[in-house]
C-alpha atoms as a PDB file:
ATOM      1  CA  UNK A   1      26.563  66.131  58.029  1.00  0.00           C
ATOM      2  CA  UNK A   2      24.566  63.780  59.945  1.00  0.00           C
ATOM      3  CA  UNK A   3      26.972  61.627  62.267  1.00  0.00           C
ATOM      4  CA  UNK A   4      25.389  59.132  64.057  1.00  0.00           C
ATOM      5  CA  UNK A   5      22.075  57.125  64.120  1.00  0.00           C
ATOM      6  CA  UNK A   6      19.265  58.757  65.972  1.00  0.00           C
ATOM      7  CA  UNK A   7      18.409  55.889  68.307  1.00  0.00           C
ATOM      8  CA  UNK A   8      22.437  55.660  69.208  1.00  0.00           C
ATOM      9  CA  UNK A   9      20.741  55.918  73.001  1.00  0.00           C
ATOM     10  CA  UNK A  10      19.148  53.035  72.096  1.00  0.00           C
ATOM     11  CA  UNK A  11      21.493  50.908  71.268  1.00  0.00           C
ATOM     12  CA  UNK A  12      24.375  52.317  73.655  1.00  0.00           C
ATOM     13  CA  UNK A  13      21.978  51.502  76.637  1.00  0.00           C
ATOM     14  CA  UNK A  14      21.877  48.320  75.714  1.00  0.00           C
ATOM     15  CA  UNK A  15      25.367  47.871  75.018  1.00  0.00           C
ATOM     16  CA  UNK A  16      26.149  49.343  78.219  1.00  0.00           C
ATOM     17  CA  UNK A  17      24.076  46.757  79.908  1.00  0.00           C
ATOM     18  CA  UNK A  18      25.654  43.935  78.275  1.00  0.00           C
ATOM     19  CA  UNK A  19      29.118  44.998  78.868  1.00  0.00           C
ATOM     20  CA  UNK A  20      28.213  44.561  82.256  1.00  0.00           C
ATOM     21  CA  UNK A  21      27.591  41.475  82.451  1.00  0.00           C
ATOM     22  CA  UNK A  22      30.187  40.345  80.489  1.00  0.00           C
ATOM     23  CA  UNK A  23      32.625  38.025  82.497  1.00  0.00           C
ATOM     24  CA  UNK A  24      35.956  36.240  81.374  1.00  0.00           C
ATOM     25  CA  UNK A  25      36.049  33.018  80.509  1.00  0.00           C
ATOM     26  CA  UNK A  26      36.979  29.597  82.745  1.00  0.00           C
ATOM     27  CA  UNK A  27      40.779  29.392  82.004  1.00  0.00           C
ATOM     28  CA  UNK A  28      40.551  25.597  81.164  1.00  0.00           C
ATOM     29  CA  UNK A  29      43.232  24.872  78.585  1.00  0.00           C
ATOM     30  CA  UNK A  30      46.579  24.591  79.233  1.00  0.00           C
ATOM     31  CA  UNK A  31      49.718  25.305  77.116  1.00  0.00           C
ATOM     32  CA  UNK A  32      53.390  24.302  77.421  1.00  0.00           C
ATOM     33  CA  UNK A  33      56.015  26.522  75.486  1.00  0.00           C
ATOM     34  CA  UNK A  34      58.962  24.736  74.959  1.00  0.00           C
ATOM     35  CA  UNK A  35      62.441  26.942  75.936  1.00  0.00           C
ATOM     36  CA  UNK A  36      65.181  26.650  72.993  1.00  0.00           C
ATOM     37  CA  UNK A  37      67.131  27.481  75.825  1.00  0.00           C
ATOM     38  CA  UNK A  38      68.986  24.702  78.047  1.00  0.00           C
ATOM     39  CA  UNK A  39      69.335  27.347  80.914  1.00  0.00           C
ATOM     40  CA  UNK A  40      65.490  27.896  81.330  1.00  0.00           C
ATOM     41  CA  UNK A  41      62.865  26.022  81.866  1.00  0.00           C
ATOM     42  CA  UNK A  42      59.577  25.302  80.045  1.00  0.00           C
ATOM     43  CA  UNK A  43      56.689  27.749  80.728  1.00  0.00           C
ATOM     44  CA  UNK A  44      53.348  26.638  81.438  1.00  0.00           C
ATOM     45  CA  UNK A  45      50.102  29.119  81.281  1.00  0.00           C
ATOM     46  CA  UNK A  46      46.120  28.504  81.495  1.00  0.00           C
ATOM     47  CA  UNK A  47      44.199  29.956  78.731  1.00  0.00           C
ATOM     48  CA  UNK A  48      40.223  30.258  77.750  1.00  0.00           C
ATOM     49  CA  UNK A  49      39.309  29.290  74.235  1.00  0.00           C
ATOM     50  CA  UNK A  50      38.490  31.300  72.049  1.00  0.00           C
ATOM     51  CA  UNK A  51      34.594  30.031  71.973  1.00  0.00           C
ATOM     52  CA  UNK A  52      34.033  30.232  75.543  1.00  0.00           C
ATOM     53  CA  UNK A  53      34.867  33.719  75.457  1.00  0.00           C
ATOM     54  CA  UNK A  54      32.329  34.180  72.582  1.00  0.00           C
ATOM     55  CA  UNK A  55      29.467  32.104  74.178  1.00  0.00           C
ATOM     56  CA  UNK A  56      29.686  34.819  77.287  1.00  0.00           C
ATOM     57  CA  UNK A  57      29.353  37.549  74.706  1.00  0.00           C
ATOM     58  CA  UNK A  58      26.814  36.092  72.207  1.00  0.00           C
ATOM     59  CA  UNK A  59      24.427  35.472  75.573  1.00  0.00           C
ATOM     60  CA  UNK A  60      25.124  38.836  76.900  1.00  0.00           C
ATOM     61  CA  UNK A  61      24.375  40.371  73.558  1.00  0.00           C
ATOM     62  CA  UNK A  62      21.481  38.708  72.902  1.00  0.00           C
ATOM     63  CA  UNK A  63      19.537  39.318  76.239  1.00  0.00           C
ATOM     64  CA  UNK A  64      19.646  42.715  75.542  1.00  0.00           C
ATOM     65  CA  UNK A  65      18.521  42.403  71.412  1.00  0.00           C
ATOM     66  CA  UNK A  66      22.049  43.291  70.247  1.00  0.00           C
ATOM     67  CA  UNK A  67      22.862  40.994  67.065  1.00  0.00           C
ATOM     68  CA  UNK A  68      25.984  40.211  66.051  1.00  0.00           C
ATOM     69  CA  UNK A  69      27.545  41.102  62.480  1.00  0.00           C
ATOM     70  CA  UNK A  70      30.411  39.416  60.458  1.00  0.00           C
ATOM     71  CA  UNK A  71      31.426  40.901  56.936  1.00  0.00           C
ATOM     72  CA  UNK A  72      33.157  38.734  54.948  1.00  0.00           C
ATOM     73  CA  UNK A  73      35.803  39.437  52.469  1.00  0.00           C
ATOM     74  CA  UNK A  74      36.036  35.459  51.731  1.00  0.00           C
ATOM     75  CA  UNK A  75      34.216  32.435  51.371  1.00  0.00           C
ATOM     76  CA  UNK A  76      36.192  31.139  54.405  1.00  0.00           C
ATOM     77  CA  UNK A  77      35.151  34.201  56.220  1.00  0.00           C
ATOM     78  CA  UNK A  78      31.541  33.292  55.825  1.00  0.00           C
ATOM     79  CA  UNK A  79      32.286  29.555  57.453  1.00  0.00           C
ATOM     80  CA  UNK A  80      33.728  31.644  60.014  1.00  0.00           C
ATOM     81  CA  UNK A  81      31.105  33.550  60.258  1.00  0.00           C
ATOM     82  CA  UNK A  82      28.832  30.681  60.725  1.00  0.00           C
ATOM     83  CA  UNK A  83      30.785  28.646  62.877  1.00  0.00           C
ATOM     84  CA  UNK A  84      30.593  31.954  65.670  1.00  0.00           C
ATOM     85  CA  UNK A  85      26.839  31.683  65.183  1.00  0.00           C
ATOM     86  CA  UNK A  86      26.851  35.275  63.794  1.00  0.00           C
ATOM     87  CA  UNK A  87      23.007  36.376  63.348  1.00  0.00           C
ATOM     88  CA  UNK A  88      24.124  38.801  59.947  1.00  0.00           C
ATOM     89  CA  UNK A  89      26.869  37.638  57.638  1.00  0.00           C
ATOM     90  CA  UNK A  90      27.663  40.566  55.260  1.00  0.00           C
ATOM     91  CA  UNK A  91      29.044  39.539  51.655  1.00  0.00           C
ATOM     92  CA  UNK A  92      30.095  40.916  48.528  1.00  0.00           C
ATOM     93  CA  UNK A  93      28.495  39.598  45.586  1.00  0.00           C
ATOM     94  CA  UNK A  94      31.691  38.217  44.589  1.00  0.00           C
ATOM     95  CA  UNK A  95      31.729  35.840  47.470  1.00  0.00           C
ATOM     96  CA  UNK A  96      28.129  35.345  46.935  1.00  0.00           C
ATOM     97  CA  UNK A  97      28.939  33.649  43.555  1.00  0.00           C
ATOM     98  CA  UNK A  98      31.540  31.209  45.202  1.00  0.00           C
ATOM     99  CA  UNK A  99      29.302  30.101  48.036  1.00  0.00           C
ATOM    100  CA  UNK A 100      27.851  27.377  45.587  1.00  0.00           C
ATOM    101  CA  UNK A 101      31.810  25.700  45.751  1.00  0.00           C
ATOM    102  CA  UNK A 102      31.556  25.109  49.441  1.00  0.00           C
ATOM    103  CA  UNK A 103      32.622  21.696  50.238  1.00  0.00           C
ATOM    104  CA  UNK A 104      34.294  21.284  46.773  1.00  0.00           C
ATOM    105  CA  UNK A 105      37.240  22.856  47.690  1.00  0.00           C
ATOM    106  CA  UNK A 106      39.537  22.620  50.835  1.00  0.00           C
ATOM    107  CA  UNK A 107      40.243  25.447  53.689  1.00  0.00           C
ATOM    108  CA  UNK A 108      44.133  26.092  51.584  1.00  0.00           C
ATOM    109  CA  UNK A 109      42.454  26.358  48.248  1.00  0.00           C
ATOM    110  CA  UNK A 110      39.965  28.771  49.557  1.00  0.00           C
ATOM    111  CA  UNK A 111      42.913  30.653  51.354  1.00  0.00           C
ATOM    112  CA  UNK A 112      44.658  30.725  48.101  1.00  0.00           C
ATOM    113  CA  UNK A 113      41.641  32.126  46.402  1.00  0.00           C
ATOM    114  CA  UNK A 114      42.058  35.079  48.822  1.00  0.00           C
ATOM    115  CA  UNK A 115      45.270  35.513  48.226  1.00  0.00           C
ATOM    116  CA  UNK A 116      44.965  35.564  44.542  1.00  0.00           C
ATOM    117  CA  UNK A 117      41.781  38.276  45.096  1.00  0.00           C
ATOM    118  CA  UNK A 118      43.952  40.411  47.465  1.00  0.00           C
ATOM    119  CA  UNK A 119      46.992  40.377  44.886  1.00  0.00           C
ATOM    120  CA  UNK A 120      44.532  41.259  41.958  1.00  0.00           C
ATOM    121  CA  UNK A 121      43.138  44.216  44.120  1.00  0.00           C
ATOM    122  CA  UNK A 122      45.982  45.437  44.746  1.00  0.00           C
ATOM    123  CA  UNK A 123      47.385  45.417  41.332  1.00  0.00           C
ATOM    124  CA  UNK A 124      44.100  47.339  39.934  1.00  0.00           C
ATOM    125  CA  UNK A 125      44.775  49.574  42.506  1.00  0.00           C
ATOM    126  CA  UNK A 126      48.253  50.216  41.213  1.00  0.00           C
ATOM    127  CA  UNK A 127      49.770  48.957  44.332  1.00  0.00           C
ATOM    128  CA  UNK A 128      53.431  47.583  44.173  1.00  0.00           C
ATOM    129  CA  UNK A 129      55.836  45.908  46.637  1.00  0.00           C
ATOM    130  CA  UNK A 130      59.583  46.850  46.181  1.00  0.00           C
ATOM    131  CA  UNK A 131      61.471  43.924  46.953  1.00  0.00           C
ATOM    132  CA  UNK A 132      65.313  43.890  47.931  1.00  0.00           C
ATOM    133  CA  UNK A 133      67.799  43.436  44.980  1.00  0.00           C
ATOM    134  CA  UNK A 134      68.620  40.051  46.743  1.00  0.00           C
ATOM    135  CA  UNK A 135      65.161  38.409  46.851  1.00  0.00           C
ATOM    136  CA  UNK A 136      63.801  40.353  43.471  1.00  0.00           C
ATOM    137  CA  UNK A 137      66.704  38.101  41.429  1.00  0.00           C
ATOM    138  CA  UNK A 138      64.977  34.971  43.177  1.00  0.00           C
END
Protein backbone atom coordinates (compact mmCIF):
# COMPACT_ATOMS: atom_id res chain seq x y z
CA UNK A 1 0.00 0.00 0.00
CA UNK A 2 1.51 3.12 -1.07
CA UNK A 3 1.63 5.63 2.02
CA UNK A 4 2.81 8.79 1.27
CA UNK A 5 3.45 11.10 -1.77
CA UNK A 6 6.76 10.63 -3.46
CA UNK A 7 7.95 14.24 -3.33
CA UNK A 8 6.97 14.23 0.68
CA UNK A 9 10.90 15.58 0.78
CA UNK A 10 9.71 18.13 -1.15
CA UNK A 11 7.25 19.49 0.54
CA UNK A 12 8.59 18.66 4.21
CA UNK A 13 11.73 20.80 3.30
CA UNK A 14 9.79 23.42 2.69
CA UNK A 15 7.62 23.13 5.53
CA UNK A 16 10.52 22.81 7.66
CA UNK A 17 11.78 26.08 6.42
CA UNK A 18 8.70 27.89 7.04
CA UNK A 19 8.19 26.66 10.46
CA UNK A 20 11.20 28.40 11.08
CA UNK A 21 10.44 31.41 10.49
CA UNK A 22 7.32 31.40 11.95
CA UNK A 23 7.10 33.94 14.93
CA UNK A 24 4.13 34.74 17.39
CA UNK A 25 2.15 37.40 16.99
CA UNK A 26 2.32 41.24 18.66
CA UNK A 27 0.07 40.66 21.77
CA UNK A 28 -1.98 43.89 21.06
CA UNK A 29 -5.49 43.28 22.35
CA UNK A 30 -6.42 43.33 25.64
CA UNK A 31 -9.19 41.49 27.60
CA UNK A 32 -10.82 42.04 31.00
CA UNK A 33 -12.65 38.94 32.63
CA UNK A 34 -14.97 40.01 35.00
CA UNK A 35 -14.74 37.86 38.64
CA UNK A 36 -18.42 36.71 39.84
CA UNK A 37 -16.55 36.70 42.84
CA UNK A 38 -16.52 39.82 45.37
CA UNK A 39 -13.28 38.36 47.01
CA UNK A 40 -11.15 38.51 43.74
CA UNK A 41 -10.35 40.78 41.53
CA UNK A 42 -10.79 41.23 37.75
CA UNK A 43 -8.11 39.60 35.53
CA UNK A 44 -6.58 41.33 32.77
CA UNK A 45 -4.44 39.41 29.86
CA UNK A 46 -2.87 40.58 26.34
CA UNK A 47 -3.82 38.51 23.47
CA UNK A 48 -2.90 38.40 19.47
CA UNK A 49 -5.81 38.16 17.11
CA UNK A 50 -6.52 35.62 15.51
CA UNK A 51 -5.47 37.29 11.91
CA UNK A 52 -2.21 38.46 12.94
CA UNK A 53 -1.29 35.09 13.78
CA UNK A 54 -2.46 33.97 10.27
CA UNK A 55 -0.76 36.85 8.30
CA UNK A 56 2.76 35.42 9.93
CA UNK A 57 1.80 32.02 8.62
CA UNK A 58 0.21 32.81 5.20
CA UNK A 59 3.74 34.91 4.47
CA UNK A 60 5.84 32.18 5.79
CA UNK A 61 3.96 29.66 3.74
CA UNK A 62 3.96 31.35 0.78
CA UNK A 63 7.76 32.24 0.48
CA UNK A 64 8.43 28.84 0.40
CA UNK A 65 5.34 27.79 -2.39
CA UNK A 66 3.27 26.09 0.32
CA UNK A 67 -0.57 26.96 -0.39
CA UNK A 68 -2.99 26.90 1.97
CA UNK A 69 -6.25 24.59 1.88
CA UNK A 70 -9.74 25.04 3.54
CA UNK A 71 -12.51 22.27 3.00
CA UNK A 72 -15.69 23.33 3.64
CA UNK A 73 -18.56 21.44 4.99
CA UNK A 74 -20.78 24.82 4.74
CA UNK A 75 -21.49 27.72 2.83
CA UNK A 76 -20.27 29.75 5.87
CA UNK A 77 -17.18 27.71 5.82
CA UNK A 78 -16.38 28.88 2.36
CA UNK A 79 -16.75 32.82 3.59
CA UNK A 80 -14.42 31.62 6.06
CA UNK A 81 -12.42 30.30 3.87
CA UNK A 82 -12.20 33.42 1.91
CA UNK A 83 -11.99 35.81 4.52
CA UNK A 84 -8.33 33.78 5.67
CA UNK A 85 -7.31 34.36 2.06
CA UNK A 86 -7.09 30.54 1.61
CA UNK A 87 -5.47 29.87 -2.02
CA UNK A 88 -7.83 26.26 -2.38
CA UNK A 89 -11.31 26.14 -0.93
CA UNK A 90 -12.49 22.48 -1.12
CA UNK A 91 -16.43 21.95 -1.46
CA UNK A 92 -18.93 19.41 -1.80
CA UNK A 93 -21.22 19.79 -4.55
CA UNK A 94 -23.88 20.28 -2.14
CA UNK A 95 -22.41 23.51 -0.96
CA UNK A 96 -21.57 24.25 -4.46
CA UNK A 97 -25.35 24.50 -5.23
CA UNK A 98 -25.98 27.00 -2.27
CA UNK A 99 -23.14 29.34 -3.12
CA UNK A 100 -25.61 31.17 -5.58
CA UNK A 101 -27.73 32.25 -1.99
CA UNK A 102 -24.79 34.15 -0.66
CA UNK A 103 -25.87 37.45 0.52
CA UNK A 104 -29.58 36.36 0.53
CA UNK A 105 -29.43 34.85 3.64
CA UNK A 106 -27.85 35.89 7.05
CA UNK A 107 -24.69 34.21 9.01
CA UNK A 108 -27.78 32.34 11.65
CA UNK A 109 -29.76 31.12 8.71
CA UNK A 110 -26.74 29.69 7.11
CA UNK A 111 -25.74 28.21 10.61
CA UNK A 112 -29.12 26.74 10.80
CA UNK A 113 -28.76 25.24 7.40
CA UNK A 114 -25.80 23.32 8.92
CA UNK A 115 -27.44 22.28 11.58
CA UNK A 116 -30.35 20.95 9.73
CA UNK A 117 -27.56 19.07 7.19
CA UNK A 118 -25.67 17.66 10.24
CA UNK A 119 -29.06 16.36 11.88
CA UNK A 120 -30.15 14.82 8.44
CA UNK A 121 -26.66 13.05 8.21
CA UNK A 122 -26.84 11.77 11.09
CA UNK A 123 -30.25 10.37 10.90
CA UNK A 124 -29.33 8.53 7.40
CA UNK A 125 -26.63 7.30 9.19
CA UNK A 126 -28.87 5.78 11.80
CA UNK A 127 -27.39 7.86 14.46
CA UNK A 128 -29.54 8.59 17.65
CA UNK A 129 -29.12 10.70 20.82
CA UNK A 130 -30.67 9.17 24.04
CA UNK A 131 -31.91 11.90 25.97
CA UNK A 132 -32.69 11.77 29.86
CA UNK A 133 -36.32 10.80 30.82
CA UNK A 134 -36.48 14.45 32.19
CA UNK A 135 -35.61 16.47 29.06
CA UNK A 136 -37.11 13.64 26.45
CA UNK A 137 -40.85 14.60 28.12
CA UNK A 138 -39.89 18.35 27.19
Amino acid sequence: MHQSSESIGTIAAALAKAQAELTNPEKSLTATIRSPFPREGDRTFRYASLSSGLDIVRKSLGRHEIATVQTTREVFNVIEADEMRCHIITAPAAVLKKLPSLGTKTAADLSLDAVKAFREDAISAGLTLPLAASRAAE
